[in-house]
PDB file of N, CA and C in Angstrom:
ATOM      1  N   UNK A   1     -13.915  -4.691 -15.806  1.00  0.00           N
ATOM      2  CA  UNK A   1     -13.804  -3.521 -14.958  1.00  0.00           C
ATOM      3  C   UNK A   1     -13.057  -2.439 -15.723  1.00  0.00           C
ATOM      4  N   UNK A   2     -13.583  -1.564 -15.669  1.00  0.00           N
ATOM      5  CA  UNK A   2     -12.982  -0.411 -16.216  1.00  0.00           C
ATOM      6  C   UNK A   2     -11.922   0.722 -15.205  1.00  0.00           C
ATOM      7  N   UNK A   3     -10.844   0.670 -15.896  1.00  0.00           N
ATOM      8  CA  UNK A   3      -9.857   1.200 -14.625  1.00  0.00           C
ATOM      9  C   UNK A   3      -9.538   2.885 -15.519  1.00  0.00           C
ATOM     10  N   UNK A   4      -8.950   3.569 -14.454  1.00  0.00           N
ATOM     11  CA  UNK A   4      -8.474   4.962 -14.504  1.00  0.00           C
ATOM     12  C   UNK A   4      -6.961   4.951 -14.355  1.00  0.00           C
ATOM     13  N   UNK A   5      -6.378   5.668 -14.940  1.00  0.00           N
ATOM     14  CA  UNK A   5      -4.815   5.963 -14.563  1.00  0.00           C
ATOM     15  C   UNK A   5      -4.671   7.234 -13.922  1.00  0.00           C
ATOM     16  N   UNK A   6      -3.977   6.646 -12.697  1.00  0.00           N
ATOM     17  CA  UNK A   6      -3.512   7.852 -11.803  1.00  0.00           C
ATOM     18  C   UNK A   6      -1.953   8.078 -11.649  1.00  0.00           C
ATOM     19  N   UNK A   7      -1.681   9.409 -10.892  1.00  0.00           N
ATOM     20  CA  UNK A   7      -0.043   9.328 -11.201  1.00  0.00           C
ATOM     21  C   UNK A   7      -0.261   9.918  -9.430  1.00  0.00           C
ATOM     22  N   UNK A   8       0.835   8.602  -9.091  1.00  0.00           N
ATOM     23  CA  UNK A   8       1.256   8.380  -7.626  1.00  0.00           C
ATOM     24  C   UNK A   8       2.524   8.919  -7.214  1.00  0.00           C
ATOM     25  N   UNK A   9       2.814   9.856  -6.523  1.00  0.00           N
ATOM     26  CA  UNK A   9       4.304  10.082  -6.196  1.00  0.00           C
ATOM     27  C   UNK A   9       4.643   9.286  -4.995  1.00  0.00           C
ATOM     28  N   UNK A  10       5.707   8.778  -4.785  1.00  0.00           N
ATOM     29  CA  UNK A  10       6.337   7.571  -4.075  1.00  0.00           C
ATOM     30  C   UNK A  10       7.852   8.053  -3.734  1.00  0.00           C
ATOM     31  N   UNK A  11       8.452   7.789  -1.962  1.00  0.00           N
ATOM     32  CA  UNK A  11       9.158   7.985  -1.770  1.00  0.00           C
ATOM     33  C   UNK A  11      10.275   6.518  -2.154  1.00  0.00           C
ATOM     34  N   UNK A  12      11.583   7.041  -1.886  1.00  0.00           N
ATOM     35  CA  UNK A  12      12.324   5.671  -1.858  1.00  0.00           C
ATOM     36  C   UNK A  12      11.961   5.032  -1.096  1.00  0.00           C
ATOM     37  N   UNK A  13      11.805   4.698   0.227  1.00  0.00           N
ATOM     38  CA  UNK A  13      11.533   4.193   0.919  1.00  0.00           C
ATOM     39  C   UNK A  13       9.869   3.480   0.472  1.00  0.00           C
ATOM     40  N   UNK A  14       9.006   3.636  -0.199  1.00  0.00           N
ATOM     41  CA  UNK A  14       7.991   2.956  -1.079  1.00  0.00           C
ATOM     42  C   UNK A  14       8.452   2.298  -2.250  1.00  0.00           C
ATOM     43  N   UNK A  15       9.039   3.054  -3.008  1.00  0.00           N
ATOM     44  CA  UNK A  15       9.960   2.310  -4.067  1.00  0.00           C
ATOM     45  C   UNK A  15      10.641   1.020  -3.499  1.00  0.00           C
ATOM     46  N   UNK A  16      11.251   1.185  -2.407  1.00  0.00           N
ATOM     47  CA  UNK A  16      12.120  -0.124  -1.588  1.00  0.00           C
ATOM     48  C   UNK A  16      11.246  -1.183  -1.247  1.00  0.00           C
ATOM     49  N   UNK A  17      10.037  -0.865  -0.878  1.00  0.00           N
ATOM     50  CA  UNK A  17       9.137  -1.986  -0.068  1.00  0.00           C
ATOM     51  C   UNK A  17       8.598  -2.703  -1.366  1.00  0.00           C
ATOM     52  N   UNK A  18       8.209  -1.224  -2.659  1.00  0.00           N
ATOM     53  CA  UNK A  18       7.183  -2.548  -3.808  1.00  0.00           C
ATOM     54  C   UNK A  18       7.968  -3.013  -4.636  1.00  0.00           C
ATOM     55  N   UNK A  19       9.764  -2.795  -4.179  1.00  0.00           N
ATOM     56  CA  UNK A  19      10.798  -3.631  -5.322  1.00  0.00           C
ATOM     57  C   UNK A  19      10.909  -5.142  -4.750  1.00  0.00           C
ATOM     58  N   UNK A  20      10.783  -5.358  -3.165  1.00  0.00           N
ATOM     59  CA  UNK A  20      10.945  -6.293  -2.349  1.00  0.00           C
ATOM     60  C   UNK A  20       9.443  -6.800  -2.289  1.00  0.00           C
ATOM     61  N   UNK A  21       8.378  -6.375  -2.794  1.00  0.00           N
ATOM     62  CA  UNK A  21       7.383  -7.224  -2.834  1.00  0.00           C
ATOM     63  C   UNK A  21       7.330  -7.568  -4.267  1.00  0.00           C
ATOM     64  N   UNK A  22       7.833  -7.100  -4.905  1.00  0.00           N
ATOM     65  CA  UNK A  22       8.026  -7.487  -6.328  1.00  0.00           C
ATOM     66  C   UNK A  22       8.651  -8.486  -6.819  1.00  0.00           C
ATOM     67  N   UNK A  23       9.783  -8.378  -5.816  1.00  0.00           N
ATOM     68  CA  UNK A  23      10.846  -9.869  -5.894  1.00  0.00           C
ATOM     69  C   UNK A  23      10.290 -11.074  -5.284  1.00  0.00           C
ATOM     70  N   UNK A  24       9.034 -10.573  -3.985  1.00  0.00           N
ATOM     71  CA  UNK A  24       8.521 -12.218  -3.587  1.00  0.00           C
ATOM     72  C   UNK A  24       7.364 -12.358  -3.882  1.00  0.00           C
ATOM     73  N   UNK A  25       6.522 -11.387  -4.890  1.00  0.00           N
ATOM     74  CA  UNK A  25       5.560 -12.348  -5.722  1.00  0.00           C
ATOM     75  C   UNK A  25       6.146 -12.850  -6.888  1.00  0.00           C
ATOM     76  N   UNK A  26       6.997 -12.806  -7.017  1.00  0.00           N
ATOM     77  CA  UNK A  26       7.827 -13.257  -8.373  1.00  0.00           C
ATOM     78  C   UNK A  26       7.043 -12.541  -9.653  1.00  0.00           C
ATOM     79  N   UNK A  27       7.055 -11.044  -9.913  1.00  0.00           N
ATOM     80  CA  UNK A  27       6.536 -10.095 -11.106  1.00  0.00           C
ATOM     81  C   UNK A  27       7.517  -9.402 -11.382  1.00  0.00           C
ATOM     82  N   UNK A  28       7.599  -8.826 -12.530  1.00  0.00           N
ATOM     83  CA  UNK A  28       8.629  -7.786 -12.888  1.00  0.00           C
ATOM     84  C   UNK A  28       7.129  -6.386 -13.175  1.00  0.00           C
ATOM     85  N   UNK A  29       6.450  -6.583 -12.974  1.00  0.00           N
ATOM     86  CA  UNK A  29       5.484  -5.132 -13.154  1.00  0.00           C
ATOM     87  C   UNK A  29       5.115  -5.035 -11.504  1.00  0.00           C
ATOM     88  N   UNK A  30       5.698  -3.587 -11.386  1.00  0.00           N
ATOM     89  CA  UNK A  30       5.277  -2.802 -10.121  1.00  0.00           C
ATOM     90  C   UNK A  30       3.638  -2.530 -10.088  1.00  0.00           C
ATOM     91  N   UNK A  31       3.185  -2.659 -11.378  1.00  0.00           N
ATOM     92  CA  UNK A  31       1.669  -2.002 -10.916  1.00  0.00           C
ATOM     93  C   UNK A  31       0.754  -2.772 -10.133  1.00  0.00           C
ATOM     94  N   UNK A  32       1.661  -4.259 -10.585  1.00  0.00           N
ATOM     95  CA  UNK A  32       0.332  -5.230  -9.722  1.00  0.00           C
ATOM     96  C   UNK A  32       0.902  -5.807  -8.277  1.00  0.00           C
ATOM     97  N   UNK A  33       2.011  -4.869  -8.222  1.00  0.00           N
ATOM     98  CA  UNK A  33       2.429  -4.919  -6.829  1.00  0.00           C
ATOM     99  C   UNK A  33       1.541  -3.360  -5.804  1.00  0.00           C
ATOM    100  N   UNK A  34       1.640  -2.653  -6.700  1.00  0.00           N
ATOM    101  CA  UNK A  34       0.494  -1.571  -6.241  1.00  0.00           C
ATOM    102  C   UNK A  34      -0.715  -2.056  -5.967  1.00  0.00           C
ATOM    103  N   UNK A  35      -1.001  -2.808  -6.943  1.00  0.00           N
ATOM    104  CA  UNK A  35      -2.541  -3.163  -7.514  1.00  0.00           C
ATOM    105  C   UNK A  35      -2.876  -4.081  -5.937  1.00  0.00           C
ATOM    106  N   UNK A  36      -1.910  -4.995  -5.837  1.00  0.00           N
ATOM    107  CA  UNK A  36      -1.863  -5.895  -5.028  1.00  0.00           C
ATOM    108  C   UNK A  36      -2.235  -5.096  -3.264  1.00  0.00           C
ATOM    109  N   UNK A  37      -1.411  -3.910  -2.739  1.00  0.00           N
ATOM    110  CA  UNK A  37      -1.492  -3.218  -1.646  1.00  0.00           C
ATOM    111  C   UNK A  37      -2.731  -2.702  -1.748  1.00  0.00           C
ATOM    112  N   UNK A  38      -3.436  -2.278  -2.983  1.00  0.00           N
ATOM    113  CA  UNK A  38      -4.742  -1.371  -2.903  1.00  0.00           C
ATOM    114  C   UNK A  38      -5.876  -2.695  -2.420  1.00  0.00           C
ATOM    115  N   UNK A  39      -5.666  -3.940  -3.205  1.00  0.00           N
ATOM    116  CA  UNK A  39      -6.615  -4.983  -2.997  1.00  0.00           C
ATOM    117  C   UNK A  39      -6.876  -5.499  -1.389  1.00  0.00           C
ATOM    118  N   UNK A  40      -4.993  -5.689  -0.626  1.00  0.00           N
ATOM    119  CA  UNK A  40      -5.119  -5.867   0.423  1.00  0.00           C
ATOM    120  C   UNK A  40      -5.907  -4.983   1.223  1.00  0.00           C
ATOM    121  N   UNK A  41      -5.373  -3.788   1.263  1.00  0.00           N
ATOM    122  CA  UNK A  41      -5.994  -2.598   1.968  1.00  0.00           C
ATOM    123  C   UNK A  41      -7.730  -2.979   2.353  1.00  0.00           C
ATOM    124  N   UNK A  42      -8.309  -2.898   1.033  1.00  0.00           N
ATOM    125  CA  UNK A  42      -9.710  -3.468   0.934  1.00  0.00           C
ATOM    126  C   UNK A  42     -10.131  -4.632   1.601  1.00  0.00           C
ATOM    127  N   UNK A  43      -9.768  -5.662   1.272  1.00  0.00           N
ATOM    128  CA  UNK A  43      -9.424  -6.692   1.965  1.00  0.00           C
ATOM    129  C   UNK A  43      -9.573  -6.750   3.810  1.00  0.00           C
ATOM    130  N   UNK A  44      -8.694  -5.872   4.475  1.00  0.00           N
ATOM    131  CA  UNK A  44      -8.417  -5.690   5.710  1.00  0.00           C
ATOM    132  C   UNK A  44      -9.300  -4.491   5.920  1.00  0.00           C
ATOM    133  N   UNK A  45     -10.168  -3.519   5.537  1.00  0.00           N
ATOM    134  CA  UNK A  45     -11.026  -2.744   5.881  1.00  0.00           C
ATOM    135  C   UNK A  45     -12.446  -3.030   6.010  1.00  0.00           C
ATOM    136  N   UNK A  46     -12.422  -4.242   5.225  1.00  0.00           N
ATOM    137  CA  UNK A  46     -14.092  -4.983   4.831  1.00  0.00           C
ATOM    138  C   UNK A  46     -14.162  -6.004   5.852  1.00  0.00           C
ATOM    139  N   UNK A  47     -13.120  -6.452   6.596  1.00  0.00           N
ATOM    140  CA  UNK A  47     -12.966  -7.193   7.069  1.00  0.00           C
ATOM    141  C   UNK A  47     -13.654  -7.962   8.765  1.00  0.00           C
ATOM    142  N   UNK A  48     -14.654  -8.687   8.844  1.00  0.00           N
ATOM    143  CA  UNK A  48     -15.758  -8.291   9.596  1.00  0.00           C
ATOM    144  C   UNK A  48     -15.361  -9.750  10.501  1.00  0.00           C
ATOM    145  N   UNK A  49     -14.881  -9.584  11.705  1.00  0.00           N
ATOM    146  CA  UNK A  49     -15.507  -8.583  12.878  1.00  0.00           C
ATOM    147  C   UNK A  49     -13.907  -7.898  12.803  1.00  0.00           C
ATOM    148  N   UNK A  50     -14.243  -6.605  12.680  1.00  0.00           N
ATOM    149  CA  UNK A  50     -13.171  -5.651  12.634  1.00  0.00           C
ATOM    150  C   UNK A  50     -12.304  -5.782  13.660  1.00  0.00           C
ATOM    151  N   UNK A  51     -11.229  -5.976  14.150  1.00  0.00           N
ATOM    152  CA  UNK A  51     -10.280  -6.011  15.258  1.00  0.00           C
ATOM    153  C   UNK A  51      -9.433  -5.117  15.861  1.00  0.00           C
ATOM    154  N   UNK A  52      -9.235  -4.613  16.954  1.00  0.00           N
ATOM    155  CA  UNK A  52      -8.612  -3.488  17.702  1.00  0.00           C
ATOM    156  C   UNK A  52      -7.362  -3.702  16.731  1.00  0.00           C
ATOM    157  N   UNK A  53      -6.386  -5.225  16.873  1.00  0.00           N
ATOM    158  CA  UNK A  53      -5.151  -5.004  16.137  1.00  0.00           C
ATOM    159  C   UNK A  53      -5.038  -4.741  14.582  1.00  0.00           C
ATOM    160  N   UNK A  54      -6.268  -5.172  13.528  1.00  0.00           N
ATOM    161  CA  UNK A  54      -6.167  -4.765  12.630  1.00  0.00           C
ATOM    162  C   UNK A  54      -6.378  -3.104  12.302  1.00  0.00           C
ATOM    163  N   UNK A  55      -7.449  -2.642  13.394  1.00  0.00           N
ATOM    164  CA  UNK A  55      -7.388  -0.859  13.636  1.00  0.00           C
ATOM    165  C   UNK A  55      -5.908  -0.295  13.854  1.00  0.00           C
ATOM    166  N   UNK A  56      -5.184  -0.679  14.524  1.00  0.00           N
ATOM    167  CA  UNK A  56      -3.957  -0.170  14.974  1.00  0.00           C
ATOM    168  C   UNK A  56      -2.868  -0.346  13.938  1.00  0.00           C
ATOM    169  N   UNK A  57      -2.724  -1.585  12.848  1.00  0.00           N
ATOM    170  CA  UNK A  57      -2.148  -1.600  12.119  1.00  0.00           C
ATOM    171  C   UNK A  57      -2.111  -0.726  11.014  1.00  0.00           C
ATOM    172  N   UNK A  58      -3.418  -0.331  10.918  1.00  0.00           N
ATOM    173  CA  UNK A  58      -4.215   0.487   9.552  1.00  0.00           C
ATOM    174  C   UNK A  58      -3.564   1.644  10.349  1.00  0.00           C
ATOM    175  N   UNK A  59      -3.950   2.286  11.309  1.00  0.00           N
ATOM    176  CA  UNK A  59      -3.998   3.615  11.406  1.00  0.00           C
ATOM    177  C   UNK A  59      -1.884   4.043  11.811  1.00  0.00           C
ATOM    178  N   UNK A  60      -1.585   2.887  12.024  1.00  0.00           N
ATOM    179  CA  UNK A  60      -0.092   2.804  11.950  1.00  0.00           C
ATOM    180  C   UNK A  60       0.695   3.520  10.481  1.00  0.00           C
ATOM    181  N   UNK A  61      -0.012   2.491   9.587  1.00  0.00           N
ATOM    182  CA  UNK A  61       0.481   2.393   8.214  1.00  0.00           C
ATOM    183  C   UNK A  61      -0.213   4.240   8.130  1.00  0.00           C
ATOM    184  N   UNK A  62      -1.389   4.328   8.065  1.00  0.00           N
ATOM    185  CA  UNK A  62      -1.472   5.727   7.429  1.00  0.00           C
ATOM    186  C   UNK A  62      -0.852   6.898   8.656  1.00  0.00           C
ATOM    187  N   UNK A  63      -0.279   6.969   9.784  1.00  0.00           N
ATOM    188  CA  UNK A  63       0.266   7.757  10.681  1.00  0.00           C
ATOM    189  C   UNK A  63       2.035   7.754   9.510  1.00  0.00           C
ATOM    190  N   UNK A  64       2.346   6.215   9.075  1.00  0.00           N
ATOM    191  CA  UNK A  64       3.865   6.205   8.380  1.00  0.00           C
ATOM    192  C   UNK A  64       3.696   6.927   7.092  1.00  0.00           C
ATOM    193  N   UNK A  65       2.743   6.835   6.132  1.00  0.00           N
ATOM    194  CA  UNK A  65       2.648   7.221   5.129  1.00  0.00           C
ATOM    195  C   UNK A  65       2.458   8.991   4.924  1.00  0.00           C
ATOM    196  N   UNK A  66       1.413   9.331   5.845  1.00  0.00           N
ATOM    197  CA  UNK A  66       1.611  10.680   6.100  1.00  0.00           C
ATOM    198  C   UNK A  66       2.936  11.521   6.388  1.00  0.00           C
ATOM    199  N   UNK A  67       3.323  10.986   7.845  1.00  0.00           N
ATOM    200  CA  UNK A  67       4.394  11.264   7.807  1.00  0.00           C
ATOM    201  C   UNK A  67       5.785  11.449   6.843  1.00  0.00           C
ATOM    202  N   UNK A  68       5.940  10.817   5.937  1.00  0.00           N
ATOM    203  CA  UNK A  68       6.397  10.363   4.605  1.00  0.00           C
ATOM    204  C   UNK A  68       6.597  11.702   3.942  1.00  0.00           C
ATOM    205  N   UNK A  69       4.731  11.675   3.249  1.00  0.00           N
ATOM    206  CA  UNK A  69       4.064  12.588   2.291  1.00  0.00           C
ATOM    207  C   UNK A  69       4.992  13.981   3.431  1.00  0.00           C
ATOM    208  N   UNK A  70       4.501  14.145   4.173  1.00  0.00           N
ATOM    209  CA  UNK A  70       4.847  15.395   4.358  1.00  0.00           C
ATOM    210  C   UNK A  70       6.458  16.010   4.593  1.00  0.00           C
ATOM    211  N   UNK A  71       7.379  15.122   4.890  1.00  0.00           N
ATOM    212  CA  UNK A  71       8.937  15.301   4.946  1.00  0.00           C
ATOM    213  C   UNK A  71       9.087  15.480   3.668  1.00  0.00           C
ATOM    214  N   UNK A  72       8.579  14.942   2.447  1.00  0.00           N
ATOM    215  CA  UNK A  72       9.075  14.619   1.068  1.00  0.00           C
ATOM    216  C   UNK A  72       8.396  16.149   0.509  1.00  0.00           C
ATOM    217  N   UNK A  73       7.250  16.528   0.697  1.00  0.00           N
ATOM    218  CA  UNK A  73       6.761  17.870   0.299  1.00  0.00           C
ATOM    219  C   UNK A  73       7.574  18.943   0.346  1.00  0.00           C
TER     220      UNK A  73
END
């Protein structure tokens, strides 16, 4: 697979969550703790028969992340 490099800006509060998922997959590289959230993401969107609670979780996470992006702007 041929990959692209992108440049992600990240609040502390993201920094905090992929240092603590970093510590319990047992990695010292953040990318495949990234790598890891982008896979899940996929994972839970492909995910068939789609579920009201997995809808609500998704649209949770991107209502937090927005919110985020835009205080930090």
């Amino acid at each position: 697979m041929k990959g692209k490099r992108v440049t992600v800006r990240l609040s502390d509060e993201h920094i905090s969550t992929l240092d603590e998922l970093r510590r319990r997959l047992k990695t010292n590289n953040i990318s495949e703790c990234v790598k890891f959230c982008i896979n899940f993401t996929n994972v839970v969107l492909s995910y068939t028969p789609y579920s009201d609670g997995m809808a609500k979780s998704v649209e949770e996470a991107v209502k937090r992340t927005f919110k985020i992006c835009q205080t930090k702007t």
